[in-house]
PDB file of N, CA and C in Angstrom:
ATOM      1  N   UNK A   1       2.666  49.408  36.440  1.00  0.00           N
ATOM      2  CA  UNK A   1       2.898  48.171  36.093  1.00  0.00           C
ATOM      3  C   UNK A   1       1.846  47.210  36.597  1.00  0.00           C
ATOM      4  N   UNK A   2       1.067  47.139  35.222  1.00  0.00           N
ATOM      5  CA  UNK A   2      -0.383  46.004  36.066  1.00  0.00           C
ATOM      6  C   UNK A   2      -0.821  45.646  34.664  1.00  0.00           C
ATOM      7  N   UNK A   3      -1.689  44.480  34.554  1.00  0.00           N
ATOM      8  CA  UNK A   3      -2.299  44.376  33.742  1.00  0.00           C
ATOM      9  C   UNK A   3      -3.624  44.245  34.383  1.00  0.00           C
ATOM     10  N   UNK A   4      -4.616  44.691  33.634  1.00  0.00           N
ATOM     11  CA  UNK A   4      -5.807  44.941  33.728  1.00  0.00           C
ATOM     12  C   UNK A   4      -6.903  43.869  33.021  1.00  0.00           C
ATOM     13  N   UNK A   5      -7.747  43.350  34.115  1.00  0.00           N
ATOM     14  CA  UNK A   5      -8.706  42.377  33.498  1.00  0.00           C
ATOM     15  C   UNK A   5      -8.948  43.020  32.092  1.00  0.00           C
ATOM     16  N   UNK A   6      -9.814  43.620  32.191  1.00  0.00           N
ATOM     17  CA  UNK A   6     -10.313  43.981  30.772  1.00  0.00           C
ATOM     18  C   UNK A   6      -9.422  44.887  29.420  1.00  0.00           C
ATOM     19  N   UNK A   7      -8.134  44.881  29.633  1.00  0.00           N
ATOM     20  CA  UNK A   7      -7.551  45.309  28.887  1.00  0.00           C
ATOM     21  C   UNK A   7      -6.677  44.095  28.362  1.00  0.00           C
ATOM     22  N   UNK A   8      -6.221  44.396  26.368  1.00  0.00           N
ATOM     23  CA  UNK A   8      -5.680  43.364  26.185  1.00  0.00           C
ATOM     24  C   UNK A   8      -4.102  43.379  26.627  1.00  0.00           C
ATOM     25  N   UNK A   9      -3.487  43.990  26.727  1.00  0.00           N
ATOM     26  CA  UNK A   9      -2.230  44.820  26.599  1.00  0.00           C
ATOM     27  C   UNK A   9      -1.860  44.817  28.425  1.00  0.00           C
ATOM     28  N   UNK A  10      -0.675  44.635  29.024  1.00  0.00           N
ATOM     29  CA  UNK A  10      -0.497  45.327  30.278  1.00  0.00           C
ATOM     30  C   UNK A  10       0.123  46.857  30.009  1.00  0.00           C
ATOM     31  N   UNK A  11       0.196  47.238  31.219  1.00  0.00           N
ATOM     32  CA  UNK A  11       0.633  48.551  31.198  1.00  0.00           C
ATOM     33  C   UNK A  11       2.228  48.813  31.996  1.00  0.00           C
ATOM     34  N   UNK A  12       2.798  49.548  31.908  1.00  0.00           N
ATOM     35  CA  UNK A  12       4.643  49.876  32.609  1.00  0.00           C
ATOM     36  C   UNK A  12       4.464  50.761  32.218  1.00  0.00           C
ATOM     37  N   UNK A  13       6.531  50.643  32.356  1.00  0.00           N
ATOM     38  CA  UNK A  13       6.794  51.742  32.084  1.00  0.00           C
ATOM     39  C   UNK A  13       8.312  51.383  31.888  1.00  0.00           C
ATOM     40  N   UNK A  14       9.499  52.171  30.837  1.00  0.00           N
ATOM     41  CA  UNK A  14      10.458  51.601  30.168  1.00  0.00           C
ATOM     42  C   UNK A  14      11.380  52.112  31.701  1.00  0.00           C
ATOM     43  N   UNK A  15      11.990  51.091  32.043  1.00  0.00           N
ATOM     44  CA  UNK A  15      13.227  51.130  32.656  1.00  0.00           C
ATOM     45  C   UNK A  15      14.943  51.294  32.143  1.00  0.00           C
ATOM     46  N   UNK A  16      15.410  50.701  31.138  1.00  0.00           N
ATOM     47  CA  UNK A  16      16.683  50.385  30.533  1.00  0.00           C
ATOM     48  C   UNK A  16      16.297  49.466  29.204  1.00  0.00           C
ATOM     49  N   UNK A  17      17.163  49.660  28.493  1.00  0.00           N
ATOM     50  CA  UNK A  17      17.746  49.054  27.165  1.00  0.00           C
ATOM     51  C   UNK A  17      19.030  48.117  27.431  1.00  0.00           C
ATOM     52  N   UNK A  18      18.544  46.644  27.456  1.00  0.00           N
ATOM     53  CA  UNK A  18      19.795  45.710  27.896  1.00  0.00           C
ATOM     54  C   UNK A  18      20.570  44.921  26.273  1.00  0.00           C
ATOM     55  N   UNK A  19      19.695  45.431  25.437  1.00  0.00           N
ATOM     56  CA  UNK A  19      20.305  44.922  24.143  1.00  0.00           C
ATOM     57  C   UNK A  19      19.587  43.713  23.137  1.00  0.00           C
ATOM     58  N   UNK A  20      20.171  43.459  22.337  1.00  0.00           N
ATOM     59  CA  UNK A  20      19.639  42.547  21.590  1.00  0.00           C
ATOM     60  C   UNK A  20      18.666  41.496  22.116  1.00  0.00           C
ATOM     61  N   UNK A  21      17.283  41.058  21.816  1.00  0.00           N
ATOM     62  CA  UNK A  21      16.826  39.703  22.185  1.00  0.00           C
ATOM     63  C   UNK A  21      17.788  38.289  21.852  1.00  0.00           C
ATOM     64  N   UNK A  22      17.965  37.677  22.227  1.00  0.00           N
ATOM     65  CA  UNK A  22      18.557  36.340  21.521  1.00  0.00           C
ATOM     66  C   UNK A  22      20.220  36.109  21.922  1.00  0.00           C
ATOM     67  N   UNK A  23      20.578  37.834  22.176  1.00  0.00           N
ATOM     68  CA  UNK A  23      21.947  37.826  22.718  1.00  0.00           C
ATOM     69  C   UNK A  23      22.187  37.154  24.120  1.00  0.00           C
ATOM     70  N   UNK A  24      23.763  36.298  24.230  1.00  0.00           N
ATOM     71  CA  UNK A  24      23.930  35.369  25.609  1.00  0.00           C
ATOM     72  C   UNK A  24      24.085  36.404  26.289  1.00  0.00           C
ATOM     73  N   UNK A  25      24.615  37.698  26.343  1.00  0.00           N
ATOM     74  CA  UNK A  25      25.225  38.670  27.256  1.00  0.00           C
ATOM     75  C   UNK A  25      23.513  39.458  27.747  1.00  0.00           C
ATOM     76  N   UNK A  26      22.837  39.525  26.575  1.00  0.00           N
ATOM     77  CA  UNK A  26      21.565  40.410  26.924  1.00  0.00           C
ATOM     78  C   UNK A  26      20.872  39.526  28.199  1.00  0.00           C
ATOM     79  N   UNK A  27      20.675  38.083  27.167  1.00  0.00           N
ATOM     80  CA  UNK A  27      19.643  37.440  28.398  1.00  0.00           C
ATOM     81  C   UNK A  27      20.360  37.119  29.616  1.00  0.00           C
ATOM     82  N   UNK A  28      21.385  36.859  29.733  1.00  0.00           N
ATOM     83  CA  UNK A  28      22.207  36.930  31.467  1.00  0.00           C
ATOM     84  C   UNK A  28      21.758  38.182  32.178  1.00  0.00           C
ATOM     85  N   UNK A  29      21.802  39.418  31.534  1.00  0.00           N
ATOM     86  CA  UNK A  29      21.699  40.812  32.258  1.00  0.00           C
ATOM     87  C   UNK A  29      20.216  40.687  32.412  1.00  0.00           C
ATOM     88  N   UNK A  30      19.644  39.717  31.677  1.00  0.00           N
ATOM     89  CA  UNK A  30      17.793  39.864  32.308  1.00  0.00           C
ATOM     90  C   UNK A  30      17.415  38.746  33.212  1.00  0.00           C
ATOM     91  N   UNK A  31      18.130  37.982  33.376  1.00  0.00           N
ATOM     92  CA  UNK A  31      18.029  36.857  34.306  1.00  0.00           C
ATOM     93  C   UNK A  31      18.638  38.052  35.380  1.00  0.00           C
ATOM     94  N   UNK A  32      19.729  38.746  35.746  1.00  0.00           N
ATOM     95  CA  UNK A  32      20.371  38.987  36.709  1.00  0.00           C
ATOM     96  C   UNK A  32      19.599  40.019  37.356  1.00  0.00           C
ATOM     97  N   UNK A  33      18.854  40.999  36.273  1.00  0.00           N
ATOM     98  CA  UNK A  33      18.061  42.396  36.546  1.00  0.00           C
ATOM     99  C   UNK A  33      16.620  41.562  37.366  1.00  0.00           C
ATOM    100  N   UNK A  34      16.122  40.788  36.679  1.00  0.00           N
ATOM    101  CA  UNK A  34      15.090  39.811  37.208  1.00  0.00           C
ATOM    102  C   UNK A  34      14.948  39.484  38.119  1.00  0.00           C
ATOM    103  N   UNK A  35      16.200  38.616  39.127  1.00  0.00           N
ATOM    104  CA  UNK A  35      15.912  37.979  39.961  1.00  0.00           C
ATOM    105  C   UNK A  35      16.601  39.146  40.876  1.00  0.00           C
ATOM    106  N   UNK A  36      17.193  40.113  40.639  1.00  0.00           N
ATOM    107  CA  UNK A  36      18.094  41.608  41.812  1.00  0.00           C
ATOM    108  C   UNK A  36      19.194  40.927  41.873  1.00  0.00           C
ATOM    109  N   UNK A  37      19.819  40.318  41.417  1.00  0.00           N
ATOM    110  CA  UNK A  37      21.198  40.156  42.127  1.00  0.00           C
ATOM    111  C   UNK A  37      22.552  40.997  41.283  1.00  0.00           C
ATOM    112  N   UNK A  38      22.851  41.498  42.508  1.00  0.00           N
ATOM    113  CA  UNK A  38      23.722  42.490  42.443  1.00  0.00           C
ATOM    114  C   UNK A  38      24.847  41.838  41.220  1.00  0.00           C
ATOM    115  N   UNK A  39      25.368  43.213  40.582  1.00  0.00           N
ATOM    116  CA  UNK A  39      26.395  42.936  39.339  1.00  0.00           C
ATOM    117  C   UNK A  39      26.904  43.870  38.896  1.00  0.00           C
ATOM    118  N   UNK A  40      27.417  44.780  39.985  1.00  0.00           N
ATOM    119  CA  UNK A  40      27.730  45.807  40.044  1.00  0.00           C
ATOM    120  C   UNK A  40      29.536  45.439  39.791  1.00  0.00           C
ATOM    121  N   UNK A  41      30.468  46.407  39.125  1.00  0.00           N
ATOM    122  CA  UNK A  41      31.813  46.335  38.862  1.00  0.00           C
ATOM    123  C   UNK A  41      32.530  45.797  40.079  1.00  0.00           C
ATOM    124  N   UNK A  42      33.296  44.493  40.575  1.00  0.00           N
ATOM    125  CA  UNK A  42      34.820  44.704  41.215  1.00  0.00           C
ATOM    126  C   UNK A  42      35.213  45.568  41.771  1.00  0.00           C
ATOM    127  N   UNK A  43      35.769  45.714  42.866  1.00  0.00           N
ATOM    128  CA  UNK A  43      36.890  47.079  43.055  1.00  0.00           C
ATOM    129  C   UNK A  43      37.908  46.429  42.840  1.00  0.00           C
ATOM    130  N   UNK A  44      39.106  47.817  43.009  1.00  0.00           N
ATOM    131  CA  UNK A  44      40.397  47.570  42.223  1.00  0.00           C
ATOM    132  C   UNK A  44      41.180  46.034  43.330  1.00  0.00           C
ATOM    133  N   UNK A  45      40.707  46.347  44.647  1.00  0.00           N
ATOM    134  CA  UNK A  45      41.167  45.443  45.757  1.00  0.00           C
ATOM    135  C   UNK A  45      40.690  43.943  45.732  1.00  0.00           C
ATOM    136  N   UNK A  46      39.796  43.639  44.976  1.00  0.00           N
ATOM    137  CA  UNK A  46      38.967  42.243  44.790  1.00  0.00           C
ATOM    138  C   UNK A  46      40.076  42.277  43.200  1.00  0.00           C
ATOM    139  N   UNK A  47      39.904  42.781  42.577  1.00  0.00           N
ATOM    140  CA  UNK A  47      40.458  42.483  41.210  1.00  0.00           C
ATOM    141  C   UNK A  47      42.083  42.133  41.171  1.00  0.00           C
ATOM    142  N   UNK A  48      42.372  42.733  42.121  1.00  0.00           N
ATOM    143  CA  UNK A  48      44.447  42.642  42.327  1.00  0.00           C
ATOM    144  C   UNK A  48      44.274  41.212  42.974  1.00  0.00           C
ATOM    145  N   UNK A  49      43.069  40.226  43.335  1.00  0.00           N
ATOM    146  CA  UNK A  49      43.679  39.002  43.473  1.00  0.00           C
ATOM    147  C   UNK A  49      43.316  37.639  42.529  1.00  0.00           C
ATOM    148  N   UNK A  50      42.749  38.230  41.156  1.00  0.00           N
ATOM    149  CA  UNK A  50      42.641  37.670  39.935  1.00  0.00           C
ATOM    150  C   UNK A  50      44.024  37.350  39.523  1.00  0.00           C
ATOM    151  N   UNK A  51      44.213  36.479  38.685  1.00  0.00           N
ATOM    152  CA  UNK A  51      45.177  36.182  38.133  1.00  0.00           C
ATOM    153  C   UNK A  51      45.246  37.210  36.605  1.00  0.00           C
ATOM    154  N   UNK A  52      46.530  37.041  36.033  1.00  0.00           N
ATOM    155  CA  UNK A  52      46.129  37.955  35.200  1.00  0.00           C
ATOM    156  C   UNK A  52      45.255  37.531  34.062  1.00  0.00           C
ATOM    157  N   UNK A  53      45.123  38.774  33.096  1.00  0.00           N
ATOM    158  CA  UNK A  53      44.169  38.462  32.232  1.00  0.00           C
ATOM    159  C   UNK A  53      44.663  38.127  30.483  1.00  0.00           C
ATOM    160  N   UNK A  54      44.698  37.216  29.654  1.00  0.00           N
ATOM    161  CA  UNK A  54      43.501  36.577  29.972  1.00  0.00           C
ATOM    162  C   UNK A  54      44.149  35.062  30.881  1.00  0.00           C
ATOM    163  N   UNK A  55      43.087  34.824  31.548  1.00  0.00           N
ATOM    164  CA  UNK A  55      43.751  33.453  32.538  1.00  0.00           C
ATOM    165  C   UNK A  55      43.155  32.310  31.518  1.00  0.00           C
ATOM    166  N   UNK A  56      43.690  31.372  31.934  1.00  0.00           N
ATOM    167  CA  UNK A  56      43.756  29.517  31.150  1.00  0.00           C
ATOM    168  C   UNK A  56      43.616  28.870  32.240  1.00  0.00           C
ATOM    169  N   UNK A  57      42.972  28.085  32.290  1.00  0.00           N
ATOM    170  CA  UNK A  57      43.075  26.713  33.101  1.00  0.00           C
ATOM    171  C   UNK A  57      44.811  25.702  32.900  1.00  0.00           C
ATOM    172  N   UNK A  58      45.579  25.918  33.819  1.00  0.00           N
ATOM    173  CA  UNK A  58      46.898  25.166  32.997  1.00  0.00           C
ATOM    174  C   UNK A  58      46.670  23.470  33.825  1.00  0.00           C
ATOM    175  N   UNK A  59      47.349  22.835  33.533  1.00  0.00           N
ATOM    176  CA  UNK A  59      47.439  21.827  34.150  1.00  0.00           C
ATOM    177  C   UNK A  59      48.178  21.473  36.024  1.00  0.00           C
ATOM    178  N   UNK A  60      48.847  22.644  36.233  1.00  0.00           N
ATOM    179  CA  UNK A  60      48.617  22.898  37.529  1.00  0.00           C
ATOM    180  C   UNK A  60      47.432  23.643  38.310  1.00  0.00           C
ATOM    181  N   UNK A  61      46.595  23.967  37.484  1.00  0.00           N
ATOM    182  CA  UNK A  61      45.205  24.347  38.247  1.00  0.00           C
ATOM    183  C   UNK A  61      44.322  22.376  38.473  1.00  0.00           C
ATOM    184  N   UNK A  62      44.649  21.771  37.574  1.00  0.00           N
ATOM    185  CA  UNK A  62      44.048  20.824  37.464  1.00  0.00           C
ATOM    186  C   UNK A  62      44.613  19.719  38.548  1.00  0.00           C
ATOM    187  N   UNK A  63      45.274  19.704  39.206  1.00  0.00           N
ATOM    188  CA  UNK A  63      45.924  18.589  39.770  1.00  0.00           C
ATOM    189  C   UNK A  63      45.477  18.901  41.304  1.00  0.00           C
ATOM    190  N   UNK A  64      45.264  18.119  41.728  1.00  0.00           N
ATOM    191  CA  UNK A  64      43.700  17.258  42.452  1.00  0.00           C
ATOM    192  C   UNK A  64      42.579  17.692  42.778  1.00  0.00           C
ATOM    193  N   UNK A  65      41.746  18.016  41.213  1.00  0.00           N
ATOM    194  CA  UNK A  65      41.281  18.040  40.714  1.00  0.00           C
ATOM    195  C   UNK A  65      40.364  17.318  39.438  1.00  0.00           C
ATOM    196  N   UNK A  66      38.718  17.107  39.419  1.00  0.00           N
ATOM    197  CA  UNK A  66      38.599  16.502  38.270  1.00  0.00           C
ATOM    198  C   UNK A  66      37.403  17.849  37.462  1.00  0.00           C
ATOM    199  N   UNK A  67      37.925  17.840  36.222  1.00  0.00           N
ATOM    200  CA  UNK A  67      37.361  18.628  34.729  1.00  0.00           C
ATOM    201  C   UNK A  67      36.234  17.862  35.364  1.00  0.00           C
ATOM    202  N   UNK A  68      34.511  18.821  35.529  1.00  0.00           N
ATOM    203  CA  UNK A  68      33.417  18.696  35.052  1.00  0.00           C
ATOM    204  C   UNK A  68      33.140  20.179  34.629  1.00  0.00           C
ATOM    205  N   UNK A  69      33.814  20.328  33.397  1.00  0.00           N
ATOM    206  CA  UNK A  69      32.933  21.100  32.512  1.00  0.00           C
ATOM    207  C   UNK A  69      31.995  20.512  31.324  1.00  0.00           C
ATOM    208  N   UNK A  70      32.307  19.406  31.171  1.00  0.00           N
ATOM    209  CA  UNK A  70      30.937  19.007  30.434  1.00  0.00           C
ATOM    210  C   UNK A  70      29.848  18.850  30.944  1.00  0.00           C
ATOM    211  N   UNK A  71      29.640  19.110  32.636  1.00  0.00           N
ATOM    212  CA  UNK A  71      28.335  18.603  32.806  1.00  0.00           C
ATOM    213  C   UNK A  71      27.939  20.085  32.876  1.00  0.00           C
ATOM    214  N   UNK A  72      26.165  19.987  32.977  1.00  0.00           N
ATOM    215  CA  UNK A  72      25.261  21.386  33.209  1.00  0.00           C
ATOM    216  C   UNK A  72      25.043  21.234  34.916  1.00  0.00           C
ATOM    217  N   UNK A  73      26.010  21.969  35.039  1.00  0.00           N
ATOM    218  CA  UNK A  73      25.782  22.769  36.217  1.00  0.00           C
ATOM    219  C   UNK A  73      25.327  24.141  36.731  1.00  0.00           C
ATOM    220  N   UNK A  74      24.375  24.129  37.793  1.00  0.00           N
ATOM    221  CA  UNK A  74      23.805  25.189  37.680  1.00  0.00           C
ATOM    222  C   UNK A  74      23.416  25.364  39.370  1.00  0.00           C
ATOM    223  N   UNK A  75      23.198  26.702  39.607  1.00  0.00           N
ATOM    224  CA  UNK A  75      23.752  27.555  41.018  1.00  0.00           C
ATOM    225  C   UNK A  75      22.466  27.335  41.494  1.00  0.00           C
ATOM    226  N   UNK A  76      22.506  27.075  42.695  1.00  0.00           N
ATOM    227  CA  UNK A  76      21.342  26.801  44.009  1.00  0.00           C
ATOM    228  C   UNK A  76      21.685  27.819  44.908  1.00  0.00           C
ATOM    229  N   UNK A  77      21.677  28.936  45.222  1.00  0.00           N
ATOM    230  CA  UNK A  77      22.445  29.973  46.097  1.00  0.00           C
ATOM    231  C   UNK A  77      20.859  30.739  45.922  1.00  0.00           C
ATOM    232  N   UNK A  78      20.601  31.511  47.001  1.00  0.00           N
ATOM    233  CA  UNK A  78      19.186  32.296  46.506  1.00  0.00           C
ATOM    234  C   UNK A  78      19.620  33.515  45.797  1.00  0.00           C
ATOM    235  N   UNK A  79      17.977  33.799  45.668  1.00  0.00           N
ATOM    236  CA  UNK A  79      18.083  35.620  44.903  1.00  0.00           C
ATOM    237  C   UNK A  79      18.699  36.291  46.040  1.00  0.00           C
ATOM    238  N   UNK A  80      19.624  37.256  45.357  1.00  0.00           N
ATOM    239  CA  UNK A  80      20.367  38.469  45.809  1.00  0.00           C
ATOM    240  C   UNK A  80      21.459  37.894  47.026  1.00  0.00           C
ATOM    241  N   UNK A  81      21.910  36.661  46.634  1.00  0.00           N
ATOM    242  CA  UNK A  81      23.049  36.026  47.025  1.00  0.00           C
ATOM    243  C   UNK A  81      24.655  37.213  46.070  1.00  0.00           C
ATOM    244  N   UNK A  82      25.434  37.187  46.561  1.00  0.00           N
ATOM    245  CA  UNK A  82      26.506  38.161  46.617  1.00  0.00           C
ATOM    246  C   UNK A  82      27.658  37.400  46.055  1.00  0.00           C
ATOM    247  N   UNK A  83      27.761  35.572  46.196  1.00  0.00           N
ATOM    248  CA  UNK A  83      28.991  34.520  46.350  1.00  0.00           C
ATOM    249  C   UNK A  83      28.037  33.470  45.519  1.00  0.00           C
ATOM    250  N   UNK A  84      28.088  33.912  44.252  1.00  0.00           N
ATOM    251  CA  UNK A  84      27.566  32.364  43.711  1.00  0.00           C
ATOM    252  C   UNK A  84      28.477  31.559  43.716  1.00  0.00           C
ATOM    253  N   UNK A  85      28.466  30.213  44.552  1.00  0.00           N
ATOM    254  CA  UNK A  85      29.531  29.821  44.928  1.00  0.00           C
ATOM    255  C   UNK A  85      28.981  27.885  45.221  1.00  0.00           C
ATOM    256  N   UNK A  86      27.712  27.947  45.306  1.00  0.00           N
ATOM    257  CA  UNK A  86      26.994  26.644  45.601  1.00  0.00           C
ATOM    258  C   UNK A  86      25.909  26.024  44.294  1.00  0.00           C
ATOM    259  N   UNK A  87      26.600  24.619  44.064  1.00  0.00           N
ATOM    260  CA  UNK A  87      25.536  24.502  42.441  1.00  0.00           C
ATOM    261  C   UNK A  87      25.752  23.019  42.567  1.00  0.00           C
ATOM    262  N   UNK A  88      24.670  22.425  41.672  1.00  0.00           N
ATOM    263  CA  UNK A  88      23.951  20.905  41.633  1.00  0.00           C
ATOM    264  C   UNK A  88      24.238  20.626  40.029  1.00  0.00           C
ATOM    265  N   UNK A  89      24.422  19.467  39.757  1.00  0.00           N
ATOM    266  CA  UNK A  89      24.102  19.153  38.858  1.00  0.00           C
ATOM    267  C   UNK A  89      23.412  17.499  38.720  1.00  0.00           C
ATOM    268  N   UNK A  90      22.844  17.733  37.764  1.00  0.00           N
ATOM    269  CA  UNK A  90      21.635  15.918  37.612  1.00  0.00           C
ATOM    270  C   UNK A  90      21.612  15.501  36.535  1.00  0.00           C
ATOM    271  N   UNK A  91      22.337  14.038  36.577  1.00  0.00           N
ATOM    272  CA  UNK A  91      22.343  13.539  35.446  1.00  0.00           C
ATOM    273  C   UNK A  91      22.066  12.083  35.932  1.00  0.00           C
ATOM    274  N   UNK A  92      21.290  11.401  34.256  1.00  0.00           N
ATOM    275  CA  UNK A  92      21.228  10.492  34.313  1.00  0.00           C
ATOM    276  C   UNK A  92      21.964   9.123  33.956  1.00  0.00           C
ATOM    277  N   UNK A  93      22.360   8.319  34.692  1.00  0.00           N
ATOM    278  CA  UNK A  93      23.362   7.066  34.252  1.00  0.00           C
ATOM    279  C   UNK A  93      23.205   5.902  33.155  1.00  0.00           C
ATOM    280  N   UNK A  94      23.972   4.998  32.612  1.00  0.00           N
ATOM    281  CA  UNK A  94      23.939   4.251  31.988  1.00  0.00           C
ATOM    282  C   UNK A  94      22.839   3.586  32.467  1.00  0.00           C
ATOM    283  N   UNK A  95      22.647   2.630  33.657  1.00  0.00           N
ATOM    284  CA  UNK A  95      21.886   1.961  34.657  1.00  0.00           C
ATOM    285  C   UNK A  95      20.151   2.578  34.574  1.00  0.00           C
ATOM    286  N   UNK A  96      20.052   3.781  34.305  1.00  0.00           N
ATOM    287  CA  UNK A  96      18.895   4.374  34.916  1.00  0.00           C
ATOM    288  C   UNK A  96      18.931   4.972  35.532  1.00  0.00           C
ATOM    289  N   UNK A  97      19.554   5.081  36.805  1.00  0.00           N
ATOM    290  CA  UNK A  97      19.385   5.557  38.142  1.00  0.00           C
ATOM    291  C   UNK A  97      20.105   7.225  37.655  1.00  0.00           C
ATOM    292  N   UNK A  98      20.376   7.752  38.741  1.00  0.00           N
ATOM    293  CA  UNK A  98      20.815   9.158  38.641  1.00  0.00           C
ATOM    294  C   UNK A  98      21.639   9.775  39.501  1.00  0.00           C
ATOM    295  N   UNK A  99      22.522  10.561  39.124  1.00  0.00           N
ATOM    296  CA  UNK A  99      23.592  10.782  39.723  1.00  0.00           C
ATOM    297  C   UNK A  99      22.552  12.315  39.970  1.00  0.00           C
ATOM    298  N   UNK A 100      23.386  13.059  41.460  1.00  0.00           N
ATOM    299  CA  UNK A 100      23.321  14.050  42.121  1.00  0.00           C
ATOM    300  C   UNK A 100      24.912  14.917  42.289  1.00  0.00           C
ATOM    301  N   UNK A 101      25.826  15.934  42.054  1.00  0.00           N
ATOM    302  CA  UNK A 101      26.834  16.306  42.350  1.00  0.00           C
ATOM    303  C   UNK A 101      26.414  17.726  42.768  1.00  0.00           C
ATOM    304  N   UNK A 102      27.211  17.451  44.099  1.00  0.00           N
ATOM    305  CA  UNK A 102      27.035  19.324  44.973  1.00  0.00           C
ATOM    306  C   UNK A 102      28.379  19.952  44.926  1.00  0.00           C
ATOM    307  N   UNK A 103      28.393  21.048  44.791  1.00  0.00           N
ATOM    308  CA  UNK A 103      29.274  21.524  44.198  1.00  0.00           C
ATOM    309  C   UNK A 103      29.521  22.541  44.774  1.00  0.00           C
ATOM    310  N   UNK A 104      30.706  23.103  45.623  1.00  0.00           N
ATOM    311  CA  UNK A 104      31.525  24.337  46.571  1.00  0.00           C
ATOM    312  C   UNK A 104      32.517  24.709  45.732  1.00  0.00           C
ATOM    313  N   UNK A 105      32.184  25.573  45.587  1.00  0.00           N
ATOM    314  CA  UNK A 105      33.160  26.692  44.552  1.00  0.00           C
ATOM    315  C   UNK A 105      34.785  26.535  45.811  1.00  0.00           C
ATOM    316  N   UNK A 106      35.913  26.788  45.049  1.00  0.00           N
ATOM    317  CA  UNK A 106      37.115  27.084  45.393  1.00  0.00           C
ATOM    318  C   UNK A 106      37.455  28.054  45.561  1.00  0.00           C
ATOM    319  N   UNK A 107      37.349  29.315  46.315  1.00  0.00           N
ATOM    320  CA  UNK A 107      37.322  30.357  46.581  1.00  0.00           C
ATOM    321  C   UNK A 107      38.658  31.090  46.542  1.00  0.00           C
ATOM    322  N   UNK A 108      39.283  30.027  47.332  1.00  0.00           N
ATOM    323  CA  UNK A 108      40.839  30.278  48.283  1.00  0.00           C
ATOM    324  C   UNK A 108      41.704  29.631  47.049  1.00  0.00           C
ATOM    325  N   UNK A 109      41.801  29.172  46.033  1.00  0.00           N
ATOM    326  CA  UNK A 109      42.003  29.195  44.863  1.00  0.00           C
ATOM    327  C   UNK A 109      42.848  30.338  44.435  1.00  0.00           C
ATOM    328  N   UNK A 110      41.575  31.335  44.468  1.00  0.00           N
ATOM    329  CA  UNK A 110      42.140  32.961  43.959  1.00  0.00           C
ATOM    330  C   UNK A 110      42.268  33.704  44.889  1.00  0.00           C
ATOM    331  N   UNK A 111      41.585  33.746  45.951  1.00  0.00           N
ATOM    332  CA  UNK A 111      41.706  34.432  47.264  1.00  0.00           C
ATOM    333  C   UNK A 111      43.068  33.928  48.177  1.00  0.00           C
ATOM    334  N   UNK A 112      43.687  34.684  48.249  1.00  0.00           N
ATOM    335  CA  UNK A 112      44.916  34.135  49.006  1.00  0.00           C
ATOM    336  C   UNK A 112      45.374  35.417  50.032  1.00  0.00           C
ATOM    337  N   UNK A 113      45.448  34.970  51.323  1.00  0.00           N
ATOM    338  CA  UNK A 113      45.547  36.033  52.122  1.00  0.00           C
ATOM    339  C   UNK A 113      46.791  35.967  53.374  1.00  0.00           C
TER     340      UNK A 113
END
């Protein structure tokens, strides 16, 4: 795996087949293969404290609580972080100026011990 001054082409070698170009599921698995972070299956002991499937947001998840799913939020946690769990989002205001929101995942939410 190099490319070579004088060659036009680099050189590898095939690792895996992640699927379609253009697909949301493909390019997540190449962002994830990319940067190493682990994405390996659940065990059965992490999964028995999911709610069942499929889950909804009901209106007792929501209460004190505020909906930002319209904004683009996006994870600040480093490569080969284990708990994406920390994320920013930036937007700009009516005014000009700009809003900053930091964002701590709810863990204990689903984790209940």
């Amino acid at each position: 795996d190099a490319w070579d001054r004088t060659s036009q082409f680099p050189s590898g070698h095939f690792v895996k087949t992640l699927g379609a170009l253009g697909d949301k599921n493909t390019e997540s698995m190449a962002l994830l293969e990319q940067h190493e972070v682990p994405h390996h299956p659940f065990g059965a002991s992490v999964l028995a404290c999911l709610p069942p499937y499929p889950w909804v947001i009901t209106q007792e998840d929501m209460v004190g609580r505020k909906d930002l799913r319209h904004l683009n939020i996006m994870s600040v946690d480093p490569p080969g972080c284990t708990d994406i769990d920390d994320t920013l989002h930036l937007r700009e205001l009516d005014d000009g100026t700009y809003e900053v929101g930091v964002h701590i995942a709810d863990v204990s939410h689903f984790v209940r011990e």
